[in-house]
N, C-alpha and C. Protein backbone atom coordinates (compact mmCIF):
# COMPACT_ATOMS: atom_id res chain seq x y z
N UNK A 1 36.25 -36.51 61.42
CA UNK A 1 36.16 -35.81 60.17
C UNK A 1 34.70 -35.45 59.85
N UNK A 2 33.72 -36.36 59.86
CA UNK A 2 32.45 -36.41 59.47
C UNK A 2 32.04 -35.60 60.54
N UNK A 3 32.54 -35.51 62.15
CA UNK A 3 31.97 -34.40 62.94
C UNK A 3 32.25 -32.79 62.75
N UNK A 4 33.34 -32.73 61.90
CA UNK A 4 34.06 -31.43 61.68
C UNK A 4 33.41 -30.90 60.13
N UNK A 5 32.64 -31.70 59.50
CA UNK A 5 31.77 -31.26 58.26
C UNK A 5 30.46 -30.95 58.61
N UNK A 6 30.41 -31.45 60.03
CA UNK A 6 28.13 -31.28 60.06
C UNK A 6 28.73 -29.87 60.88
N UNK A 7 29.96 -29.29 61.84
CA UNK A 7 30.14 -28.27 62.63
C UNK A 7 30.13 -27.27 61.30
N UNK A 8 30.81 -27.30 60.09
CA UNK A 8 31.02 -26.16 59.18
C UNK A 8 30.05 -26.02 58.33
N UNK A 9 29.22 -26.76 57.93
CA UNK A 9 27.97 -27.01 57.40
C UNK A 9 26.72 -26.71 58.22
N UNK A 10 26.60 -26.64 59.85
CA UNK A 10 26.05 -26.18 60.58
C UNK A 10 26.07 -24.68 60.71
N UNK A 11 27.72 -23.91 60.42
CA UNK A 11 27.64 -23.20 60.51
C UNK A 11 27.85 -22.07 59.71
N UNK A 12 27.57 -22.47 58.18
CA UNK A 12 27.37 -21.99 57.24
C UNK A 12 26.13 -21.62 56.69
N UNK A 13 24.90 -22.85 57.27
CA UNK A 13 23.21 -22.34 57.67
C UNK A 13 22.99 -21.15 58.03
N UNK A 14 23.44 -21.58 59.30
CA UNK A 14 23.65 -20.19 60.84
C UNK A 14 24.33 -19.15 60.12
N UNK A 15 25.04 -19.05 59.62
CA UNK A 15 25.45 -17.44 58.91
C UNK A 15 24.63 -16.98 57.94
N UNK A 16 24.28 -18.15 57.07
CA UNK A 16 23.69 -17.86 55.77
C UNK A 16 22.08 -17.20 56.21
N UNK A 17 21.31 -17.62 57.65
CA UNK A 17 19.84 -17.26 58.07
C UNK A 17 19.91 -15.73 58.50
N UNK A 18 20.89 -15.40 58.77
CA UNK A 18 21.54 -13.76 59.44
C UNK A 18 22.20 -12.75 58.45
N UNK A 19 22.13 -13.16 57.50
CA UNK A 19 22.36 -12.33 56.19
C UNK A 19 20.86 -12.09 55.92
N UNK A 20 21.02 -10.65 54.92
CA UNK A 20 20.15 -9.60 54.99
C UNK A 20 19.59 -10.52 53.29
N UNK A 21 17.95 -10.55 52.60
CA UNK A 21 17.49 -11.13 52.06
C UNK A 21 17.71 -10.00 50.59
N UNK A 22 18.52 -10.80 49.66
CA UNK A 22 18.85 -10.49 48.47
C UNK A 22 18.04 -9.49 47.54
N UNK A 23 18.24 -8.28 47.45
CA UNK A 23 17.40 -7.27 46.72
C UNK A 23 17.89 -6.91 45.67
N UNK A 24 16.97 -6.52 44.31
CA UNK A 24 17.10 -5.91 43.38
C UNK A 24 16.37 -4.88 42.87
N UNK A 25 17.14 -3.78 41.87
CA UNK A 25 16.17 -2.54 41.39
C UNK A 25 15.92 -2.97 40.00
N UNK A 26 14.52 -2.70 39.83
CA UNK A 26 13.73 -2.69 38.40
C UNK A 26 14.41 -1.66 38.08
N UNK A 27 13.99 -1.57 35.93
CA UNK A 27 14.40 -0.66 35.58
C UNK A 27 14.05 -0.58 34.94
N UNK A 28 13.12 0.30 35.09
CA UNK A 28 12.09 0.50 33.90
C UNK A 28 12.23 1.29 32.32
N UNK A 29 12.04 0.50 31.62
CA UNK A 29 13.01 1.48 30.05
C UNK A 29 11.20 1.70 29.30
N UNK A 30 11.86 2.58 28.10
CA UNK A 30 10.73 3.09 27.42
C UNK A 30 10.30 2.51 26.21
N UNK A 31 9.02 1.94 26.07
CA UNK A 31 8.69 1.17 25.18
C UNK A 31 9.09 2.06 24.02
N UNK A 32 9.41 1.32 22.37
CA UNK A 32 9.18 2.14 21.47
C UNK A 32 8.06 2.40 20.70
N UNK A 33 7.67 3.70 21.08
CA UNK A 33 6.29 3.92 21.11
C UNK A 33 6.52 4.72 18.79
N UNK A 34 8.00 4.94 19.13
CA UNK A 34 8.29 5.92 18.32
C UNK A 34 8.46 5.10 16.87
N UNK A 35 8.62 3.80 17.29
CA UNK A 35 8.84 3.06 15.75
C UNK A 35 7.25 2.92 15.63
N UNK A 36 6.48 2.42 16.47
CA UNK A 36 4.80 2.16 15.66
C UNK A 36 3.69 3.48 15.31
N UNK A 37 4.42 4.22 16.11
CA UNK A 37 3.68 5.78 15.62
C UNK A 37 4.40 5.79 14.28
N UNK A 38 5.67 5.37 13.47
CA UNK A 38 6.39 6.13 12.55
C UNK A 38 5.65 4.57 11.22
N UNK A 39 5.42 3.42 12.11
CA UNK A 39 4.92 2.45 11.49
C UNK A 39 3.24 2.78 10.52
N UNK A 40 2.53 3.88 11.79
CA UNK A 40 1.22 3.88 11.45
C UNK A 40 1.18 4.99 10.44
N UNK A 41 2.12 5.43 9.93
CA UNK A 41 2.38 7.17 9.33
C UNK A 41 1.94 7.94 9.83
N UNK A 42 2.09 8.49 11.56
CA UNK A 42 1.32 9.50 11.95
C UNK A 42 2.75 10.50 12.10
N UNK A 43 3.89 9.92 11.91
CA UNK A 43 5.14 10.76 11.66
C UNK A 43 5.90 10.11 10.72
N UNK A 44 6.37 11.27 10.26
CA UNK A 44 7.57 11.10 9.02
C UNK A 44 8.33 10.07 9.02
N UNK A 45 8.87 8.87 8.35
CA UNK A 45 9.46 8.09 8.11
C UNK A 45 10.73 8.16 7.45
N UNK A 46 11.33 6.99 8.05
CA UNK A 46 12.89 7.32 7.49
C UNK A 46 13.40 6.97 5.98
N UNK A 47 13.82 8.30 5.42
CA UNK A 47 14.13 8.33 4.11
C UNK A 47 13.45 9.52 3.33
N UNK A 48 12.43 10.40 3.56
CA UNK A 48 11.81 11.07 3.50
C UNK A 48 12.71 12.40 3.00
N UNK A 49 12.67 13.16 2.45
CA UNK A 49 13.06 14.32 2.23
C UNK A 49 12.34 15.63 3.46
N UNK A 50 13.28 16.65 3.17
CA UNK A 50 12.81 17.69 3.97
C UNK A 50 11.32 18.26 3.21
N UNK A 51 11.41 18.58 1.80
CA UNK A 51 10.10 18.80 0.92
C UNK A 51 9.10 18.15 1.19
N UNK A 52 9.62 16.75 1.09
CA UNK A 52 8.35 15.67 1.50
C UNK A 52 7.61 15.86 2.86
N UNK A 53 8.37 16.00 4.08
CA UNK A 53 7.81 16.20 5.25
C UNK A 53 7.09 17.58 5.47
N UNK A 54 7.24 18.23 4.37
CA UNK A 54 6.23 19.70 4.44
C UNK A 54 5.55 19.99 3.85
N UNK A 55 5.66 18.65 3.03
CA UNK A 55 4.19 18.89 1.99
C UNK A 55 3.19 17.67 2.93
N UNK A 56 3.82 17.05 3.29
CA UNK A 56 3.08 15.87 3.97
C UNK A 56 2.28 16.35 5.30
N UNK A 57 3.37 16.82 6.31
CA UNK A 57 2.91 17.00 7.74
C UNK A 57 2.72 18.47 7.75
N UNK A 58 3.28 19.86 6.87
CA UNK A 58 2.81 21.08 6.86
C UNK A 58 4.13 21.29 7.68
N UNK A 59 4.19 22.55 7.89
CA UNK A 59 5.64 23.10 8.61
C UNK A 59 6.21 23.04 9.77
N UNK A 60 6.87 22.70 10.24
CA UNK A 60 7.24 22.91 11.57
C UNK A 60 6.92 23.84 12.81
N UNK A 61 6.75 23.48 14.26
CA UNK A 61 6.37 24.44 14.66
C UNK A 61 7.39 25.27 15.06
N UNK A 62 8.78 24.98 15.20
CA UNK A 62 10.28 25.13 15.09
C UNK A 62 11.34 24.57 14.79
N UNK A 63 11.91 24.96 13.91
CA UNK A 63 13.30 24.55 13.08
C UNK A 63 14.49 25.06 14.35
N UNK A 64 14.72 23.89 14.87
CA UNK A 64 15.93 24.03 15.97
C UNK A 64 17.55 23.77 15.16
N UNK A 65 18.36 24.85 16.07
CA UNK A 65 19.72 24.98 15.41
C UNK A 65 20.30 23.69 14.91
N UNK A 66 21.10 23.62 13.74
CA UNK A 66 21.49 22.45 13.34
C UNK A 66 23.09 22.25 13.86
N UNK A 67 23.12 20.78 14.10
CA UNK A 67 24.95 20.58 14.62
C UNK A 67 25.46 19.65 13.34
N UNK A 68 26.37 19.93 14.11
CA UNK A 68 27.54 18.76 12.96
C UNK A 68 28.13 19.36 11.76
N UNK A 69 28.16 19.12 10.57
CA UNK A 69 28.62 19.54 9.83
C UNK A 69 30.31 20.28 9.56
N UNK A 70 30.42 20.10 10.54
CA UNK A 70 32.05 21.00 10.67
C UNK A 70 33.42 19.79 9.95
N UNK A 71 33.18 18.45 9.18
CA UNK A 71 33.91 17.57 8.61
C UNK A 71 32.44 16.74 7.71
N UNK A 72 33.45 15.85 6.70
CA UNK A 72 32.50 14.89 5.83
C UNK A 72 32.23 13.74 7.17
N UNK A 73 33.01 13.46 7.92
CA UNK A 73 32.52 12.42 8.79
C UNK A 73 31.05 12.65 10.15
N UNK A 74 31.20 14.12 10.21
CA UNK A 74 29.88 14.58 10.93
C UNK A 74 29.02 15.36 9.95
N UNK A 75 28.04 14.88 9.59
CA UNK A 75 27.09 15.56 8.45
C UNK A 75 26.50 16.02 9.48
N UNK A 76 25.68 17.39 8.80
CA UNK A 76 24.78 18.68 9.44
C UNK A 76 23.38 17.61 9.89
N UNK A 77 23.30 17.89 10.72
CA UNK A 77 21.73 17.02 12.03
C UNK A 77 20.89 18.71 11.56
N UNK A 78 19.64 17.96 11.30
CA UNK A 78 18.68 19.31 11.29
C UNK A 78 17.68 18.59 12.34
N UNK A 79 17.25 19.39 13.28
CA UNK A 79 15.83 18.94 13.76
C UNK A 79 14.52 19.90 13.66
N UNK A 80 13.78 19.57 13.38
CA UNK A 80 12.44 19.96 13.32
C UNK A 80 11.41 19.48 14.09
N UNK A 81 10.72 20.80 15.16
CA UNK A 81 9.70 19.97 16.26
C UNK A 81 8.21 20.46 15.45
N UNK A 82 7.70 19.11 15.98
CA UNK A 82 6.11 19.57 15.76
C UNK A 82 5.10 18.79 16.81
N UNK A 83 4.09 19.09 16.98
CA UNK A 83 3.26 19.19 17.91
C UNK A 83 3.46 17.27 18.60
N UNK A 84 4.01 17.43 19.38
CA UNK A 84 4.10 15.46 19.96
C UNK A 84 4.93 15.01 19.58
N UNK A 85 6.18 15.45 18.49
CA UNK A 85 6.82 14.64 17.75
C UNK A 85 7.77 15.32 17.30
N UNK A 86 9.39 15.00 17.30
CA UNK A 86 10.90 15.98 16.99
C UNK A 86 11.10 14.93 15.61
N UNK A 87 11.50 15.71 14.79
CA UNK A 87 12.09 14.91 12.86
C UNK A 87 13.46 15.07 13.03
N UNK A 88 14.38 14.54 12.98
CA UNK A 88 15.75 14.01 12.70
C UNK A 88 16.12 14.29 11.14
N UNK A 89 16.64 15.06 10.32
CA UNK A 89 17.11 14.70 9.17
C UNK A 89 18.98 14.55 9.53
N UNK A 90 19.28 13.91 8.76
CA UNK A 90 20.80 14.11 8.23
C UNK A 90 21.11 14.49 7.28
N UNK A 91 21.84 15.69 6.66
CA UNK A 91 21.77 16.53 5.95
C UNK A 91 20.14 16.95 5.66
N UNK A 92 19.61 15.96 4.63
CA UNK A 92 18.03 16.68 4.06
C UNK A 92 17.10 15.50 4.35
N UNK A 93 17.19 14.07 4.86
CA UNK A 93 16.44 13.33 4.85
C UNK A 93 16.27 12.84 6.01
N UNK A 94 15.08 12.29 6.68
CA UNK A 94 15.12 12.01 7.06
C UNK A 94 15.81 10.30 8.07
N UNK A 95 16.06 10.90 9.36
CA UNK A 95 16.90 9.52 10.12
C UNK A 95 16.29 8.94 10.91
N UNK A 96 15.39 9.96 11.79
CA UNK A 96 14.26 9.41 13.06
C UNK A 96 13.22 10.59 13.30
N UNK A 97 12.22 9.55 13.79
CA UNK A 97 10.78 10.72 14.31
C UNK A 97 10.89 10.42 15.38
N UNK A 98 10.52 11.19 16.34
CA UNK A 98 10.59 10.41 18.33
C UNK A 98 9.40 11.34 18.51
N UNK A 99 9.16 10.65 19.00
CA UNK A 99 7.76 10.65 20.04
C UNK A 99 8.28 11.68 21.07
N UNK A 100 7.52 12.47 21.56
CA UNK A 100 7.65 13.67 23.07
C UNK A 100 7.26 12.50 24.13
N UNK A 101 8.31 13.03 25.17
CA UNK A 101 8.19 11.95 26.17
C UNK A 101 6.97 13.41 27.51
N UNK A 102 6.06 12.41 28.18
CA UNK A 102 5.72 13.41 29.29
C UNK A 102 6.33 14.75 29.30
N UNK A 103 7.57 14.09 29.52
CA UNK A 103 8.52 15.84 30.79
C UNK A 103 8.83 16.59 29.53
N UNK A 104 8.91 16.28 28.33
CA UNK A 104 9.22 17.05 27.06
C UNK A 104 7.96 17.69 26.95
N UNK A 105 7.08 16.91 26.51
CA UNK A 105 5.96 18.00 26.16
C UNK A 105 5.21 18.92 27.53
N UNK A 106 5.97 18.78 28.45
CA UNK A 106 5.20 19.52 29.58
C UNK A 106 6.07 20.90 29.48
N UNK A 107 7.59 20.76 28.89
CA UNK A 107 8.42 22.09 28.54
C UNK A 107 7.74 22.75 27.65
N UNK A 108 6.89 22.23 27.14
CA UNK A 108 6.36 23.03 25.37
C UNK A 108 5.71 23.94 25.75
């Protein structure tokens, strides 16, 4: 018995040294750069009115088409881009500022 445990245990080594060495992929995610820029007020903050953000930051450099709105359960999304930085309102206030990532501002 004890010879038939060191043979399967011997040869569970021996398989285990001939298997290929366990790999994994990083994954690299994106810091939020967009809450401490919105922390430092260098973009509009959430709760803000549309008035407020144009008396504050000056106008947009484009008012992009708005979605939603077609029921009370999807309210109208407005976005507004400006130089480094897209404004989020829902209906009139603001929801989020985001930061331009690289490959975004290289489209501009």
């Amino acid at each position: 018995m004890f010879m038939k445990f060191i043979l399967v245990a011997a040869s569970a080594l021996a398989s285990a040294a001939l298997l290929p060495a366990a790999q994994a992929d990083v994954l690299a995610t994106p810091t939020k750069k967009s809450h401490r820029a919105a922390d430092n007020g260098n973009v509009p903050s959430r709760g803000m009115s549309m008035a407020q953000v144009e008396q504050r930051f000056g106008a947009p450099l484009e008012k992009l088409p708005s979605a939603g709105g077609d029921t009370a359960r999807h309210p109208v999304i407005h976005r507004w881009r400006y130089r480094g930085y897209t404004v989020y309102f829902e209906r009139s206030h603001v929801i989020h500022s985001v930061l331009d990532t690289a490959a975004t501002a290289a489209k501009s």
